[in-house]
Protein backbone atom coordinates (compact mmCIF):
# COMPACT_ATOMS: atom_id res chain seq x y z
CA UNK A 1 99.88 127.21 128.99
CA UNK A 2 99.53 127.94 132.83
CA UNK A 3 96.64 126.16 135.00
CA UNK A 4 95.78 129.98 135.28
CA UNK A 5 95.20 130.64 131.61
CA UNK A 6 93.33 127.47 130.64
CA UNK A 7 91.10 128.22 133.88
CA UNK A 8 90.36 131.67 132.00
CA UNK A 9 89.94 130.13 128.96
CA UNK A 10 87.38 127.50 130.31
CA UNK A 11 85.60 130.39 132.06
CA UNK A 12 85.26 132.40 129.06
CA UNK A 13 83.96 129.62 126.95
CA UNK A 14 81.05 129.35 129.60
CA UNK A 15 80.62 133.04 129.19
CA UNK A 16 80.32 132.84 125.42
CA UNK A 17 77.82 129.66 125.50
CA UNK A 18 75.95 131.65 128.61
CA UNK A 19 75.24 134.19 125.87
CA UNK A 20 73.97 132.28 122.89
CA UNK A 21 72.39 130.42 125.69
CA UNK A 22 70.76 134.02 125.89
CA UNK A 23 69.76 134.53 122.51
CA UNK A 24 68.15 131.04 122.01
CA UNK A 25 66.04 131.44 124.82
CA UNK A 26 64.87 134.84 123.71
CA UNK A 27 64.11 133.49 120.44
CA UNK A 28 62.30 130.70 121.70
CA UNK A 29 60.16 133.36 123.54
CA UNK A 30 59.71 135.42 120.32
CA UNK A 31 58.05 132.26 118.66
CA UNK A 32 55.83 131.46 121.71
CA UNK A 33 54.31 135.08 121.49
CA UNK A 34 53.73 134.51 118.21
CA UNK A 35 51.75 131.42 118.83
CA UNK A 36 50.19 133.19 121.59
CA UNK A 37 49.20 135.98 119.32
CA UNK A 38 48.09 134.25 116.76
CA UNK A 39 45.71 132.21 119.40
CA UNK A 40 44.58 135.53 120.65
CA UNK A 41 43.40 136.57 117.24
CA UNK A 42 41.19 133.29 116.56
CA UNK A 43 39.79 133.54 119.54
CA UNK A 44 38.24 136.69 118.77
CA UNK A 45 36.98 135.29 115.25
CA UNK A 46 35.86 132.30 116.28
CA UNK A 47 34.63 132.44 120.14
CA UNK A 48 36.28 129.32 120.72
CA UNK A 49 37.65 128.87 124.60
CA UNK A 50 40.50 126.36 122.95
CA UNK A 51 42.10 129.77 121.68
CA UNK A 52 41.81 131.51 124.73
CA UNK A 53 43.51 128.40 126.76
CA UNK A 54 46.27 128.02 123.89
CA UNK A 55 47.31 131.60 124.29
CA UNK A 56 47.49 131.61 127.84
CA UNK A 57 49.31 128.50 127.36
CA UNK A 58 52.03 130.41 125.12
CA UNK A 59 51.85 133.10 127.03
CA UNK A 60 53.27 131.28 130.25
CA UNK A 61 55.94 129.66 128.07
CA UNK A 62 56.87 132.89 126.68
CA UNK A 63 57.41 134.03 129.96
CA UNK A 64 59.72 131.31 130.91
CA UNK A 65 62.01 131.35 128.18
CA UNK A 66 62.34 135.30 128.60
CA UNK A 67 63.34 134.35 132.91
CA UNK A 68 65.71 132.04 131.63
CA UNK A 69 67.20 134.88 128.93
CA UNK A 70 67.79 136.75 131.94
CA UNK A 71 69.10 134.41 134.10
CA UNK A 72 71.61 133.49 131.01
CA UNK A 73 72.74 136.96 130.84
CA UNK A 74 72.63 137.65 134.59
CA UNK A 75 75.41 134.93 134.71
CA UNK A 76 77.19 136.17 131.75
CA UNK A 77 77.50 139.24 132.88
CA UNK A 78 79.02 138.35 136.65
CA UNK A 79 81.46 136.35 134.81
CA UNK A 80 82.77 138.63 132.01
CA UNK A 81 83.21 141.51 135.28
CA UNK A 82 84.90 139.00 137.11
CA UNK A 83 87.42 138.39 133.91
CA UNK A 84 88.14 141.86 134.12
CA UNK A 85 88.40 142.70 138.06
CA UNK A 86 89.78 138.62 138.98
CA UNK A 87 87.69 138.63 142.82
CA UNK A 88 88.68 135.23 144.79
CA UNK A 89 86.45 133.28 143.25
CA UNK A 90 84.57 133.24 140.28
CA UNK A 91 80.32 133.88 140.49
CA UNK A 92 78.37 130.92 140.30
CA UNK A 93 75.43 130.64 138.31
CA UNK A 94 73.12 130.44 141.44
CA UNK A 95 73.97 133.82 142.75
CA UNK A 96 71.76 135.30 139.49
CA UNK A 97 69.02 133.11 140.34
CA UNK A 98 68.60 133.90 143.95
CA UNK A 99 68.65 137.60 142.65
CA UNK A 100 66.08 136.92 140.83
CA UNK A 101 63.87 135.68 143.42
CA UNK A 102 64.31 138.57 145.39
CA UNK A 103 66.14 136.39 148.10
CA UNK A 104 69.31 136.38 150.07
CA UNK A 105 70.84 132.98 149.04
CA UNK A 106 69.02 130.03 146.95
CA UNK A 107 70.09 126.27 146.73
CA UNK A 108 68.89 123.78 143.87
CA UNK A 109 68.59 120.26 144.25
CA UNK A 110 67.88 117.58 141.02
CA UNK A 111 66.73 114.17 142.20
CA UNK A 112 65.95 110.55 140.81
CA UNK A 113 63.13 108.70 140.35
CA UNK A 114 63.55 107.23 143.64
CA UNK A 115 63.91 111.39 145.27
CA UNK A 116 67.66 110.20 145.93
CA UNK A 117 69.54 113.58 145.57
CA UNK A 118 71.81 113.47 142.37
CA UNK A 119 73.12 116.33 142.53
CA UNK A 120 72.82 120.54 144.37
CA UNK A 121 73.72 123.64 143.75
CA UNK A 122 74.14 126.96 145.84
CA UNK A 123 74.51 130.47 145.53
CA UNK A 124 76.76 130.47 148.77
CA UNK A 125 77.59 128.59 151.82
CA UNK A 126 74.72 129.50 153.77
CA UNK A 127 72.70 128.41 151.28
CA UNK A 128 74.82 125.07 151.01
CA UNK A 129 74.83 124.42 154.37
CA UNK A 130 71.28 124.86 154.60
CA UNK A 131 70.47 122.37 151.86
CA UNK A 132 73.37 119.87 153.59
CA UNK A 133 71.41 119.97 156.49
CA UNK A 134 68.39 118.91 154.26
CA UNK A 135 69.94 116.05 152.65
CA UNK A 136 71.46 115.00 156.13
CA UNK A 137 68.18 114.94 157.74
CA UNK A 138 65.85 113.53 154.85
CA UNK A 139 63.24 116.88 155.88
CA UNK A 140 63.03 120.32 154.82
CA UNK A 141 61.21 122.56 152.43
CA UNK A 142 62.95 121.25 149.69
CA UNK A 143 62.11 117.42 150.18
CA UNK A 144 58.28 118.29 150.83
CA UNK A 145 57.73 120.80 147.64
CA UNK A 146 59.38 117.75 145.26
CA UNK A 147 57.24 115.39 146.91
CA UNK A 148 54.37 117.19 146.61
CA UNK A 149 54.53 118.95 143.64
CA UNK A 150 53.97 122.56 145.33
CA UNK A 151 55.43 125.61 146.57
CA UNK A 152 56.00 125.03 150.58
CA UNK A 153 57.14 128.36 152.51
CA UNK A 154 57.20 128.86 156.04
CA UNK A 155 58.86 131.55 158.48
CA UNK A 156 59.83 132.03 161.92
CA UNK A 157 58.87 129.59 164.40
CA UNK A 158 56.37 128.06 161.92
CA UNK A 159 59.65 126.40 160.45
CA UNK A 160 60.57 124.82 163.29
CA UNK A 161 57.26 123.81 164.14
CA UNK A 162 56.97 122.34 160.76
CA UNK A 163 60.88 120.60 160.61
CA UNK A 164 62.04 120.39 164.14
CA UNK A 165 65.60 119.61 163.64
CA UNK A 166 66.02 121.36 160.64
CA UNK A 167 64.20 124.43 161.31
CA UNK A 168 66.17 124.77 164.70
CA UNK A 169 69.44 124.19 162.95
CA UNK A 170 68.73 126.69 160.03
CA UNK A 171 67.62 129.53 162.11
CA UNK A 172 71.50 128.53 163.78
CA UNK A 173 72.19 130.07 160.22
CA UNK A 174 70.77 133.10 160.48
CA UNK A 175 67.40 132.03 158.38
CA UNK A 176 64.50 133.74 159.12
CA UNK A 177 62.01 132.50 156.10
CA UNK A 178 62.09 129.59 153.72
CA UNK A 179 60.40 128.97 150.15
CA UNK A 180 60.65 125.96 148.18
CA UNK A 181 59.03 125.37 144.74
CA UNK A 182 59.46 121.91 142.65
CA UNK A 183 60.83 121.73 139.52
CA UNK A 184 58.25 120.34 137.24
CA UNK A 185 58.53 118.53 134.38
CA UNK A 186 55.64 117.00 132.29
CA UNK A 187 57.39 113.28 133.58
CA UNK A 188 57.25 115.04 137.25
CA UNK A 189 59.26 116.53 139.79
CA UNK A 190 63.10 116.84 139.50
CA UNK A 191 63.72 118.55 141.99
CA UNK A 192 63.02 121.75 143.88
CA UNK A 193 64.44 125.42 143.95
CA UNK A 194 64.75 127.10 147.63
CA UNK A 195 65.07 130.36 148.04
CA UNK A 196 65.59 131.81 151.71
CA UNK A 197 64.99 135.05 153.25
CA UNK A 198 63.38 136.24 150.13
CA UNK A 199 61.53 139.42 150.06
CA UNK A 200 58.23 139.91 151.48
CA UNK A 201 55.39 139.00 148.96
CA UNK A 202 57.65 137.72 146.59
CA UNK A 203 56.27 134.06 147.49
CA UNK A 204 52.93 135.22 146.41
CA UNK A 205 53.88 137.24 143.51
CA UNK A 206 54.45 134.09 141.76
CA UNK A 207 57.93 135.47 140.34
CA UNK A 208 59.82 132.23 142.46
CA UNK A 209 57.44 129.84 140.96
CA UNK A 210 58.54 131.49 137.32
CA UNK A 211 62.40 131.39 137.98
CA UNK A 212 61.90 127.58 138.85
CA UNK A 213 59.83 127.23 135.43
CA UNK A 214 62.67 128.81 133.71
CA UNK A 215 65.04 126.50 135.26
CA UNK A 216 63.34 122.86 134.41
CA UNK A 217 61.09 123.52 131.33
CA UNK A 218 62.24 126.89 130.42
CA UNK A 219 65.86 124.98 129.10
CA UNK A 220 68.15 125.94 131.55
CA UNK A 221 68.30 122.74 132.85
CA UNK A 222 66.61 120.39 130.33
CA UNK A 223 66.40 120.45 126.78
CA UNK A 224 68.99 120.76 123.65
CA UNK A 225 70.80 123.94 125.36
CA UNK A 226 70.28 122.43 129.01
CA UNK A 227 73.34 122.07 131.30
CA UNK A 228 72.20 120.11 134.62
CA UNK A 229 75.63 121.19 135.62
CA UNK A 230 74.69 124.90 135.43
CA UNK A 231 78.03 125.50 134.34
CA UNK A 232 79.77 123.83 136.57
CA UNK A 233 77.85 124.59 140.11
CA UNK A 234 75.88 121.45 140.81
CA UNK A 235 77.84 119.34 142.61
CA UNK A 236 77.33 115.72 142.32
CA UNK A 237 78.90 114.70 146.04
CA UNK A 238 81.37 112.21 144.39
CA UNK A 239 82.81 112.32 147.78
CA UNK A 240 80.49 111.26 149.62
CA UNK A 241 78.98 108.73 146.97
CA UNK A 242 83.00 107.44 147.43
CA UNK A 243 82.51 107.15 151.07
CA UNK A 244 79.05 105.35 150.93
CA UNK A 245 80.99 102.61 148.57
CA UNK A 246 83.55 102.01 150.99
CA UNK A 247 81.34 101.87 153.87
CA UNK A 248 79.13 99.33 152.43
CA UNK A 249 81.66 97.32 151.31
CA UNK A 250 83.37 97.53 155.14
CA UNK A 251 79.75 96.58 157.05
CA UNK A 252 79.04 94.33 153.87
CA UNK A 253 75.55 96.54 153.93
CA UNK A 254 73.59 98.36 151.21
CA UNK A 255 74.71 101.57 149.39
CA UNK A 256 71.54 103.05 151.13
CA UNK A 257 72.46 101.59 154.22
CA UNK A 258 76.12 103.49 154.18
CA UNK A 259 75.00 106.48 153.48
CA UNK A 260 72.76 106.44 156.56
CA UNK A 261 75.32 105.69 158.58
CA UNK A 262 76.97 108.96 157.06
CA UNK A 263 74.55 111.40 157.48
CA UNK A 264 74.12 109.94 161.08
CA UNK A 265 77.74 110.72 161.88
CA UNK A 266 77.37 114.42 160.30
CA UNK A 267 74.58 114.94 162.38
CA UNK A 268 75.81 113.87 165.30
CA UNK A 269 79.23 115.51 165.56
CA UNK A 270 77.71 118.86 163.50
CA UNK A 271 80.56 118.61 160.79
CA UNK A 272 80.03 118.88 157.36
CA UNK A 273 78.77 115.77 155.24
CA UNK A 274 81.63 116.24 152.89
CA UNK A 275 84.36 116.17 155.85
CA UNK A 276 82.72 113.22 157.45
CA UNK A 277 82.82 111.14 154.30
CA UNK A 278 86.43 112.68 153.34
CA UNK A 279 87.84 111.35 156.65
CA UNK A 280 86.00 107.99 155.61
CA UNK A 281 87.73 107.70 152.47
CA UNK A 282 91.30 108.31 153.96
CA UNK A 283 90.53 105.36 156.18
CA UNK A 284 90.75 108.00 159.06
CA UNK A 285 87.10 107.02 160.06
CA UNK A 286 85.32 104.21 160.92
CA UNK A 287 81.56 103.81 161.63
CA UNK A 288 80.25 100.90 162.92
């Protein structure tokens, strides 16, 4: 078997679990409508405001499993045309989700308990390099919305006024508007979903907020069908994780400490976190 054909074969695997992914999620949102129905139905026998709050409860969840159906099948779909046509590179799951919110790229990032990053994910570069820059700096949209459990959007100079390095820097992108919702949990915040250059109103409409939903407690994330890897487009940075260890152990300083140092150097010189640490790891680099 070539490296080709088991690369298909892995690909189409992820197509056919996208899909049942697909039709658990919608069935999932069939039982929440029941629930919400049935709700509906003692609220008008009984009166009782418990009803009316259940059902709106259901009602939301509903909704959330249905955005994650179609973010499922959004993916499933790119993939299974890209079996057929071969492009240069296969979609990634993140292209369907910034779709969805109406926006030109989107970037996911999943966090500790500490707000360490553990892992992101982008639809494309831009979008990467945008939440790099993020990460480098320790600021940005994304850091403040998993903080504080809210949406956080800004646009034009109000971004830079709000971030000043990294709102300088990402209008050096080409980004003209930024929203960032968290991704909430009952436990918390893992995270945050940011969307950029998305479509006027859709920050308001509520839709953003719903894809997020969809992500962490809809199941595309979490739960018995979850895949924190979103099918293998979250990147973990094992690089630079590698590079932090070999600092630290160099400077005989904290893991913490090292990876300061690295994002420091990135900044500075304006190359990208993964070179920086890349050129660390091949002994090529040295940061004092």
């Amino acid at each position: 078997m070539t490296a080709s054909s088991s690369g298909s074969e892995s690909i189409a695997a992820q197509v056919a679990t996208a899909w049942l992914n697909v039709t658990r999620a919608r069935e999932r949102a069939a039982r929440q409508q029941v629930s919400a129905e049935r709700h509906e139905r003692l609220a008008a026998e009984t009166g009782r405001q418990f009803h009316l709050n259940m059902a709106d409860m259901h009602h939301r969840m509903t909704a959330r499993h249905l955005a994650a159906a179609r973010l499922q099948e959004s993916y499933a779909r790119r993939v299974t045309a890209w079996l057929v046509d071969r492009g240069t590179r296969p979609p990634v799951f993140m292209a369907g989700v910034a779709e969805a919110c109406g926006a030109r790229s989107a970037a996911l990032t999943l966090v500790g308990a500490d707000r360490s990053q553990l892992a992101v994910a982008a639809s494309n570069q831009s979008a990467r390099s945008a939440q790099d820059l993020e990460y480098v700096l320790g600021a940005g949209p994304a850091v403040d919305a998993t903080r504080d459990r809210r949406l956080v959007a800004a646009a034009g100079p109000a971004i830079e006024e709000r971030w000043p390095c990294y709102g300088s820097a990402l209008a050096a992108l080409g980004v003209a508007a930024v929203v960032a919702v968290p991704l909430r949990t009952p436990a918390g915040s893992i995270g945050a979903l940011t969307v950029f250059d998305p479509q006027p109103g859709w920050a308001e409409s509520g839709i953003i907020i719903e894809v997020a939903d969809a992500l962490s407690v809809g199941g595309v994330l979490l739960g018995p069908d979850g895949d924190p890897g979103l099918y293998g487009g979250a990147d973990h940075r094992p690089v630079v994780h590698q590079a932090a260890g070999r600092l630290a152990e160099q400077q005989q300083c904290s893991i913490s400490d090292a990876l300061a140092l690295i994002k420091a150097r990135a900044f500075a010189t304006g190359e990208p976190l993964e070179t920086v640490a890349q050129q660390i790891n091949l002994g090529a680099t040295r940061l004092e």
